[in-house]
Protein backbone atom coordinates (compact mmCIF):
# COMPACT_ATOMS: atom_id res chain seq x y z
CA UNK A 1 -15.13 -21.69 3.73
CA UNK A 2 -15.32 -25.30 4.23
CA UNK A 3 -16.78 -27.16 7.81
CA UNK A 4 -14.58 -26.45 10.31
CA UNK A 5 -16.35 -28.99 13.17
CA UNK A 6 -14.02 -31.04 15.47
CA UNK A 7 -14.53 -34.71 16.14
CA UNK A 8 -13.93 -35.94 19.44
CA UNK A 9 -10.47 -37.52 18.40
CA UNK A 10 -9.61 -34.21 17.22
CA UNK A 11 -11.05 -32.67 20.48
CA UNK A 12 -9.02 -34.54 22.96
CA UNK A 13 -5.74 -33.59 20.50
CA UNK A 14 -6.77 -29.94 20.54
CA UNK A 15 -6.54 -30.46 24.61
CA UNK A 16 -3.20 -32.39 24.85
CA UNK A 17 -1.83 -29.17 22.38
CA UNK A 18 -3.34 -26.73 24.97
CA UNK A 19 -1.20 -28.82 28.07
CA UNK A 20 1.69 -28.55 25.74
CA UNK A 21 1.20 -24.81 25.03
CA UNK A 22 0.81 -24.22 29.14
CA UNK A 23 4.22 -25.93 29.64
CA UNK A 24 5.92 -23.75 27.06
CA UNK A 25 4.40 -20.72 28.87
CA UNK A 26 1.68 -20.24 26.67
CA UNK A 27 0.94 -19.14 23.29
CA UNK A 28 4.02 -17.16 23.32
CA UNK A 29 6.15 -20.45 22.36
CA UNK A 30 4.18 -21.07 19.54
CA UNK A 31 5.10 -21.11 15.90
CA UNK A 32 2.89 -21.22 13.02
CA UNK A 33 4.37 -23.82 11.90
CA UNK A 34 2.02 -24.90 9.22
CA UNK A 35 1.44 -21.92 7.64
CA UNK A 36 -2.24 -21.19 8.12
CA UNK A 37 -3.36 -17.57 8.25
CA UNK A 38 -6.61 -16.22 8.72
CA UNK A 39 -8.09 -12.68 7.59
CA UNK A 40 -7.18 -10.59 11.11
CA UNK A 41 -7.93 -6.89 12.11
CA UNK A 42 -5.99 -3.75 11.22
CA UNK A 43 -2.67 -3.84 13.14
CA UNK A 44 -1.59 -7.53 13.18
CA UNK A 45 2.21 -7.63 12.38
CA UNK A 46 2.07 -11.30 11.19
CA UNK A 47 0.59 -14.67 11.96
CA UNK A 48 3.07 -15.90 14.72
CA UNK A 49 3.13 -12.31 16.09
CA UNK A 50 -0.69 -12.26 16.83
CA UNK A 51 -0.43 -16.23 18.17
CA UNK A 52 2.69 -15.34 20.47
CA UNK A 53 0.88 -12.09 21.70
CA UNK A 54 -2.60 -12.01 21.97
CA UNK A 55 -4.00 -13.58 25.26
CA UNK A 56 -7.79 -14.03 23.67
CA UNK A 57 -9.14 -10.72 26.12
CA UNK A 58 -11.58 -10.35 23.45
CA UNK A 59 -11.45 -6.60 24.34
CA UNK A 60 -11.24 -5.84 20.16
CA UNK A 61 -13.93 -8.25 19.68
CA UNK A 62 -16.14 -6.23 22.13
CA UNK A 63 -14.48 -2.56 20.65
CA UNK A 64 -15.62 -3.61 17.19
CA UNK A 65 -18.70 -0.94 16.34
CA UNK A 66 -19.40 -3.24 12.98
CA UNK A 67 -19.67 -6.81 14.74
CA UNK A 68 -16.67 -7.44 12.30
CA UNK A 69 -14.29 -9.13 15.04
CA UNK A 70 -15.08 -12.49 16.08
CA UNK A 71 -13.04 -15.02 17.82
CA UNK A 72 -11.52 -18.02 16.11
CA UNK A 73 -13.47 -21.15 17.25
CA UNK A 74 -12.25 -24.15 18.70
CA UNK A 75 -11.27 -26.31 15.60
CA UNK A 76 -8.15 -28.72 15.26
CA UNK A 77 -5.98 -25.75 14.88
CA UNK A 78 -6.00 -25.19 18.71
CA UNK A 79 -3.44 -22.25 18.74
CA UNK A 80 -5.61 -20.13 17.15
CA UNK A 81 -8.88 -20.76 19.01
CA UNK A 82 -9.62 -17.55 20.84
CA UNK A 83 -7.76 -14.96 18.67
CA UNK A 84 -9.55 -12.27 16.31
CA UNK A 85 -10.60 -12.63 12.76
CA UNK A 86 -12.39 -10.49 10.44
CA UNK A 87 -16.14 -11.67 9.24
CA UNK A 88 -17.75 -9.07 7.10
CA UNK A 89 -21.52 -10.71 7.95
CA UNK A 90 -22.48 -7.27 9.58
CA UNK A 91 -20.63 -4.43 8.15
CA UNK A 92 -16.67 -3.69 6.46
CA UNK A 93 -14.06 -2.21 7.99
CA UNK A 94 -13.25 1.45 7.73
CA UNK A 95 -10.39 1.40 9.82
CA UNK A 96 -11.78 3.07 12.75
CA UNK A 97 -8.91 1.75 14.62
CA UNK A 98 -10.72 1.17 17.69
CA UNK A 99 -9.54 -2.67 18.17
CA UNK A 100 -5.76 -1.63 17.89
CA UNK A 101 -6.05 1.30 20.85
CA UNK A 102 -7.90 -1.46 23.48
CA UNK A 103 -5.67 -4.27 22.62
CA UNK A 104 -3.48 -4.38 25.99
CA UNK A 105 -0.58 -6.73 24.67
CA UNK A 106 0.70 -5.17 20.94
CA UNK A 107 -0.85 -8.20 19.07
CA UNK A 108 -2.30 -5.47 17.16
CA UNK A 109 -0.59 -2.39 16.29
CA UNK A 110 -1.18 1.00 14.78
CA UNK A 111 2.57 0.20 13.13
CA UNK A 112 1.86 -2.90 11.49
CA UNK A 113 1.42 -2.83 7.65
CA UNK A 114 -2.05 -3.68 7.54
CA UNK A 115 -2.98 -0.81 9.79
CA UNK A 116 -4.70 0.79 6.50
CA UNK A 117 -4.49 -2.60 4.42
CA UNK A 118 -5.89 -5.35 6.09
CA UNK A 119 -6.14 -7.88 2.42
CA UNK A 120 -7.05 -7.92 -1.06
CA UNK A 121 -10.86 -8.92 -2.67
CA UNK A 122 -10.13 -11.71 -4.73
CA UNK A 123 -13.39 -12.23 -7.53
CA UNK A 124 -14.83 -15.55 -7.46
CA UNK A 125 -15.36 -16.58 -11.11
CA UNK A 126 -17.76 -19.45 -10.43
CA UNK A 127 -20.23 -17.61 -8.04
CA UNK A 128 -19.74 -14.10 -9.35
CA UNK A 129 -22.69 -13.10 -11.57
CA UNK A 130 -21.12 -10.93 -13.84
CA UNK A 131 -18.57 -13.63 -14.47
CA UNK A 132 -21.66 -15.52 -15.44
CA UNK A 133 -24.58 -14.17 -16.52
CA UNK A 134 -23.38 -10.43 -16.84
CA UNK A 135 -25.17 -7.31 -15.57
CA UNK A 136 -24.37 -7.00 -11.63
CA UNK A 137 -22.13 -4.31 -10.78
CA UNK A 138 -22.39 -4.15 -7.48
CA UNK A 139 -18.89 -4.43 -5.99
CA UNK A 140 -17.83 -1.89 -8.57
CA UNK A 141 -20.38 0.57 -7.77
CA UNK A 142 -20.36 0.39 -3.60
CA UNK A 143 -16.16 0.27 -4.00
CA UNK A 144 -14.97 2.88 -1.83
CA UNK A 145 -11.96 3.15 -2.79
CA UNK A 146 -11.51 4.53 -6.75
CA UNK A 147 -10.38 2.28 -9.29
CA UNK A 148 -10.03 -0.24 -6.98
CA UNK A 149 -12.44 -2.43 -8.65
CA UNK A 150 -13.18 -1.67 -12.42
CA UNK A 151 -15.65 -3.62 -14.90
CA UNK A 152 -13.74 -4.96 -18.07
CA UNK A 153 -15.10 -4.82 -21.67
CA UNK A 154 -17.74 -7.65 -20.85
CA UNK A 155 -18.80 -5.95 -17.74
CA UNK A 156 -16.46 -8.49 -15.09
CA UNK A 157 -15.17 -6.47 -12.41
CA UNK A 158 -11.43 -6.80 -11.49
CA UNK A 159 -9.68 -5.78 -8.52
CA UNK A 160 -6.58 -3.73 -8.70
CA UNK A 161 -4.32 -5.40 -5.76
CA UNK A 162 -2.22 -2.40 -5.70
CA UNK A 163 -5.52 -0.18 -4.57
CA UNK A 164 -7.63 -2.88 -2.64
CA UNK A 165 -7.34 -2.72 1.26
CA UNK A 166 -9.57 -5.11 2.07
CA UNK A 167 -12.03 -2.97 3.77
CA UNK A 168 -14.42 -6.14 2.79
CA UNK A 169 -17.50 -3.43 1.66
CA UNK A 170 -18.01 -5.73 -1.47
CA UNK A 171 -17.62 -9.19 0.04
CA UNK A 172 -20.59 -7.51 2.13
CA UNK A 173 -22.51 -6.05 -0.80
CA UNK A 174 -22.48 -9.19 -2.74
CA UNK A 175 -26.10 -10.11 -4.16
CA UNK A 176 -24.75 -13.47 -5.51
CA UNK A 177 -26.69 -15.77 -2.63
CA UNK A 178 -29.94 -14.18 -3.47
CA UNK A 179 -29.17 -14.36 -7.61
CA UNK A 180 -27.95 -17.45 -7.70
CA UNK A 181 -29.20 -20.99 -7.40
CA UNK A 182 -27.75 -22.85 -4.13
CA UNK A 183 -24.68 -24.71 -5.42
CA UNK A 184 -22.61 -27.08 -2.63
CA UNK A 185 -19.60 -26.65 -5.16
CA UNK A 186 -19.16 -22.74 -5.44
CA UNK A 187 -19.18 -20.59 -2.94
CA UNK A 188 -22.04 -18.17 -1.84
CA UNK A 189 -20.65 -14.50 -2.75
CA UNK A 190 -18.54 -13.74 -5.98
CA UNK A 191 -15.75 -11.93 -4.31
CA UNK A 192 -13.89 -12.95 -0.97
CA UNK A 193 -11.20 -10.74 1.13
CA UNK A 194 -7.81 -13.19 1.71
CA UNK A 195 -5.33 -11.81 3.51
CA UNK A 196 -2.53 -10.28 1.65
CA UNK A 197 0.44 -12.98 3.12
CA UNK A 198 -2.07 -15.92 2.08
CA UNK A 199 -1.73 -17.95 -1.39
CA UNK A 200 -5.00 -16.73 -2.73
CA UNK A 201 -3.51 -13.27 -2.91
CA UNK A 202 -0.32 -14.52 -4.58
CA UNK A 203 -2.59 -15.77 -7.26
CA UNK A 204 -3.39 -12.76 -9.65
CA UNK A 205 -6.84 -12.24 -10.82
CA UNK A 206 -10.37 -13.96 -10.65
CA UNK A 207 -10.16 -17.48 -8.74
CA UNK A 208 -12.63 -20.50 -8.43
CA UNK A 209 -14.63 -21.46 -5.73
CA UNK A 210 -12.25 -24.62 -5.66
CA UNK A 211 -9.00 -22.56 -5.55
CA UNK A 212 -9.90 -19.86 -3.24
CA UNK A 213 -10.88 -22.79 -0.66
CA UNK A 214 -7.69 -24.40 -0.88
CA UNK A 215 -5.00 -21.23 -0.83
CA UNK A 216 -6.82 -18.48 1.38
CA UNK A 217 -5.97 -20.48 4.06
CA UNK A 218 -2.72 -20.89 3.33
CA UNK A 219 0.47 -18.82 3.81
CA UNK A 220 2.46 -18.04 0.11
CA UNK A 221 5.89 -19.41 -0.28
CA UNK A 222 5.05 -22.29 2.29
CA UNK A 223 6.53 -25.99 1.31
C-alpha cells in the first residue's frame, strides 16, 4: 500500500537484473528469493511458478471482463514487473475463469488451489468504521459468500478464513474513504484481500493499517 516509485539508482539496478535474467534464459531461472508475493488471479500455483512461467503476454490482463488484472509495474522488484495482479478498483472476482483459459504458458491454471480461492479479507481495525465508530455493515451485508463475514456483539465484522475466497467484493464495497477523515497513517478501506501464502493471512483476525503494510507483502514462514 505504500509508494512503490523507483529512483534512478534503483532504475539502472532493475536493468542490470533484467541482463542477468536474459543470460539465465529468462524469468524461468528465477527464484523468489525474498519472499515477496503479491495478490495474483485464480490459477497461480505459487509465486516462483507464475515468475518462472508467465512471459508478461498480458492476454489475462486484456481477458479480464472486471478491469481486475493489471500488470505489476516497474519497481525495484524487477522480476515481477510485467506479471498479473489482482486490483479490486473496478469490480471483484467471481471466478469467471476467463484469464486461466487464454493464458498460453500454465502460469495460471484451472488446477492450482486458488482456482476458487484466490486470498482471505483481512479487517483493518484502524480504518474500518465499525471498528471505530460502529454502525457500517457493509462488507457483511454485500458478502457473497454466507457466514463468511459475520458482525460480533458490538457490530465488528469478522472474517471466517475457512469461508473467505477472496473474491475482493468487500475490499470493493468499502465506504471507509468517503466516512472517514484522510489519515496518511491508516489505510483508505477497512478490509484488504492478502493472499493466502502471505504473513498477513497467517495473522488471525483484525490487523492495523501498520501491520497489514508490513506482512501482506510478505511470504509466511520466510527468515
Amino acid at each position: 500500500m505504500s509508494g512503490e516509485g523507483i529512483t534512478r539508482r534503483q532504475f539502472c539496478a532493475a536493468g542490470g537484473t533484467a541482463a542477468v535474467l536474459v543470460g539465465l534464459a529468462g524469468a524461468g531461472a528465477f527464484q523468489n528469493a525474498q519472499g515477496t508475493v503479491y495478490l495474483r488471479p485464480p490459477g497461480a500455483v505459487s509465486e516462483t511458478h507464475l515468475l518462472a512461467h508467465c512471459d508478461r503476454c498480458q492476454r489475462c490482463v486484456q481477458a479480464c471482463p472486471y478491469d481486475l488484472v493489471q500488470p505489476r509495474p516497474l519497481t525495484v522488484d524487477f522480476p515481477a514487473t510485467g506479471t498479473p495482479e489482482l486490483l479490486f478498483k473496478n469490480g471483484y472476482c467471481d471466478f469467471c475463469m476467463k484469464c486461466v483459459e487464454v493464458c498460453p504458458t500454465g502460469a495460471l491454471s484451472f488446477e492450482a488451489p486458488t482456482a476458487d480461492n484466490i486470498g482471505v479479507a483481512k479487517v483493518i481495525s484502524d480504518s474500518c468504521v465499525a471498528w471505530d465508530w460502529g454502525g457500517c455493515t457493509v462488507c457483511a451485508d454485500e458478502c457473497p459468500v454466507e457466514g463468511a463475514i459475520t458482525l460480533d456483539e458490538r457490530g465488528r465484522p469478522h472474517v471466517s478464513e475457512d469461508l473467505c475466497d477472496g473474491c475482493g467484493l468487500c475490499e470493493l464495497v468499502c465506504p471507509a474513504p468517503s466516512l472517514r477523515a484522510y489519515d496518511p497513517a491508516t489505510l483508505p478501506k477497512g478490509i484488504y484481500v492478502a493472499s493466502r501464502v502471505s504473513e498477513a493471512a497467517a495473522v488471525p483476525g483484525a490487523l492495523t493499517s501498520a501491520q497489514f503494510e508490513s506482512t501482506a507483502g510478505k511470504e509466511a514462514g520466510r527468515e
